[in-house]
Protein backbone atom coordinates (compact mmCIF):
# COMPACT_ATOMS: atom_id res chain seq x y z
CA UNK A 1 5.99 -134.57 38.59
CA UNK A 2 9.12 -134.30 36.71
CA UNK A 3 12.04 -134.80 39.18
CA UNK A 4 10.86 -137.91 40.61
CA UNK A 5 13.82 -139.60 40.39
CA UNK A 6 13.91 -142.82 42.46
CA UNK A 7 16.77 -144.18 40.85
CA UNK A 8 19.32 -141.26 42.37
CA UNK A 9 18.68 -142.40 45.56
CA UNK A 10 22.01 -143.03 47.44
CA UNK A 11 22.39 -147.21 47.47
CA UNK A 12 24.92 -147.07 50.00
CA UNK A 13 22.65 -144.59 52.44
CA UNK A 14 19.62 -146.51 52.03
CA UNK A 15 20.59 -149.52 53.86
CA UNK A 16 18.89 -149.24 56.75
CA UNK A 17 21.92 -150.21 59.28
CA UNK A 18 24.52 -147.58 57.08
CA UNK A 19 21.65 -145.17 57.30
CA UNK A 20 21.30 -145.45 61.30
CA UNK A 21 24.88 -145.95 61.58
CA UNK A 22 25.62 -142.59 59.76
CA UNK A 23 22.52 -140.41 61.50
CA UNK A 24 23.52 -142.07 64.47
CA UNK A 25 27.11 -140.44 64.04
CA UNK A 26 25.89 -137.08 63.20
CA UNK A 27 24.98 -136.30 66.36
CA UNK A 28 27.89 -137.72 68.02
CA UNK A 29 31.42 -136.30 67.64
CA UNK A 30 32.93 -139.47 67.51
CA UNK A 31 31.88 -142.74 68.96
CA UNK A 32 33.58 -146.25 69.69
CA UNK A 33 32.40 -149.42 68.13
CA UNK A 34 30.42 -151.02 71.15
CA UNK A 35 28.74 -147.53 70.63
CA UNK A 36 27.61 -147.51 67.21
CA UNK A 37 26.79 -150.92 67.81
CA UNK A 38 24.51 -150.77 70.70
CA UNK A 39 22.53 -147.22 68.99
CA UNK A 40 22.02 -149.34 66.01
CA UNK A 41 20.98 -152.58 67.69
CA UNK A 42 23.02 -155.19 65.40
CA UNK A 43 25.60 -157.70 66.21
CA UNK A 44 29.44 -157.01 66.13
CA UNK A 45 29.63 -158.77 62.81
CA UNK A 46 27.07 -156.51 60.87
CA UNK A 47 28.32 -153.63 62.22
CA UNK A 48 31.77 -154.07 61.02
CA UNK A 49 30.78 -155.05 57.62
CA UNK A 50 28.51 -152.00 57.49
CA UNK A 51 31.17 -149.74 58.97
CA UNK A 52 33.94 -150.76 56.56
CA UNK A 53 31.86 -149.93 53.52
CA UNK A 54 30.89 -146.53 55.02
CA UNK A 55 35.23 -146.12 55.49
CA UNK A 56 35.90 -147.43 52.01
CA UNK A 57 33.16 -144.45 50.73
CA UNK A 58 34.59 -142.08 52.71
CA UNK A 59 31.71 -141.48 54.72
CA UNK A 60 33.49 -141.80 58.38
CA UNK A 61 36.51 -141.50 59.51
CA UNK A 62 38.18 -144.33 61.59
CA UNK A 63 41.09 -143.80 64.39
CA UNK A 64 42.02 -146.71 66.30
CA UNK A 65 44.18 -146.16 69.75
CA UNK A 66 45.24 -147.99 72.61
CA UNK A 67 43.23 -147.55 76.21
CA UNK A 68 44.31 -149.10 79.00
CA UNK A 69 46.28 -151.48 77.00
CA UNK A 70 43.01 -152.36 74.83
CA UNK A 71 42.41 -151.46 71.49
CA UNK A 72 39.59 -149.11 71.05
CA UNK A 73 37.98 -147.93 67.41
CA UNK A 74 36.16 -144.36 67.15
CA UNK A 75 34.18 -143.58 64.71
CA UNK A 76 33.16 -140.42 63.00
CA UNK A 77 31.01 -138.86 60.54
CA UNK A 78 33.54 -136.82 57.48
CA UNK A 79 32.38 -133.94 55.69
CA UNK A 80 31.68 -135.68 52.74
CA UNK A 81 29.56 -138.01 55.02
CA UNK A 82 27.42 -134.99 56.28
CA UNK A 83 27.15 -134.01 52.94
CA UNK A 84 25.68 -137.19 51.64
CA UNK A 85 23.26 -137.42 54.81
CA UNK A 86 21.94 -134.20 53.81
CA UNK A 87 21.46 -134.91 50.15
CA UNK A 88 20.01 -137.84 51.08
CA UNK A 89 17.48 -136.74 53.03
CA UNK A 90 16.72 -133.94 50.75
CA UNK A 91 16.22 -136.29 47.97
CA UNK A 92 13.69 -138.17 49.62
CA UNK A 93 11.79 -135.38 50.84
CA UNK A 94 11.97 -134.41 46.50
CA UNK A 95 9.74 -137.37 45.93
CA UNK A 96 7.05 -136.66 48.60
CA UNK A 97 4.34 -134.33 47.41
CA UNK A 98 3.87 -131.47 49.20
CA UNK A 99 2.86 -131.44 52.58
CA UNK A 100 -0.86 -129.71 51.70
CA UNK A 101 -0.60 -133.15 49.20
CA UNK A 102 -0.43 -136.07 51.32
CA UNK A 103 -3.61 -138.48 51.22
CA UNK A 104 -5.44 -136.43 48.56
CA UNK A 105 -7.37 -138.06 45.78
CA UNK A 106 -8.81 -136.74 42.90
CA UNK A 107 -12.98 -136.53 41.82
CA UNK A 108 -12.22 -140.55 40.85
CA UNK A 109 -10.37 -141.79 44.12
CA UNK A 110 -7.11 -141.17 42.09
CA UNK A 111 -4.29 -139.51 43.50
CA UNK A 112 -4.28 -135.75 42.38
């Protein structure tokens, strides 16, 4: 295997809060806080941390706006966010072996 490259692996995707946080938001235009929150089952203060790094990467977008008086926070994935889900993903799938692959072992119970 030559491209089996574990090291490339996106360190800010692979957290596995940023990671639901950002598939969560790809299938979701935009969602508020209490939103991303409750799809990703952590507490207000993880989120925010978790959030804040995605911002500072670029990865979503933030818009904060008045309702009813109270301030609300959407969230939403950016392009470069997509663009770093997909490569993510496609970089894992790089290091599986193909699908034909999976649980195979050679003539000596080693893996072919």
């Amino acid at each position: 295997m030559t491209d089996y490259d574990h090291a490339a692996i996106d360190e800010l995707l692979h957290s596995r809060v940023r990671l639901a946080i950002v598939a969560f938001l790809a299938g979701a235009k935009s969602a508020d806080f209490s939103a991303v929150r409750d799809a990703t089952k952590t507490t207000d203060g993880n989120a925010s941390i978790h959030l804040r790094k995605l911002e500072d990467a670029g990865y979503i977008a933030v818009k904060k706006r008045f309702v009813a008086r109270r301030p609300q926070t959407l969230y939403s994935l950016t392009e470069h966010g997509r663009r770093a889900l997909l490569a993510y993903v496609a970089h894992l799938e790089s290091l599986l072996p193909p699908a034909g692959n999976i649980g195979r072992s050679g003539p000596e119970g080693e893996p072919q």
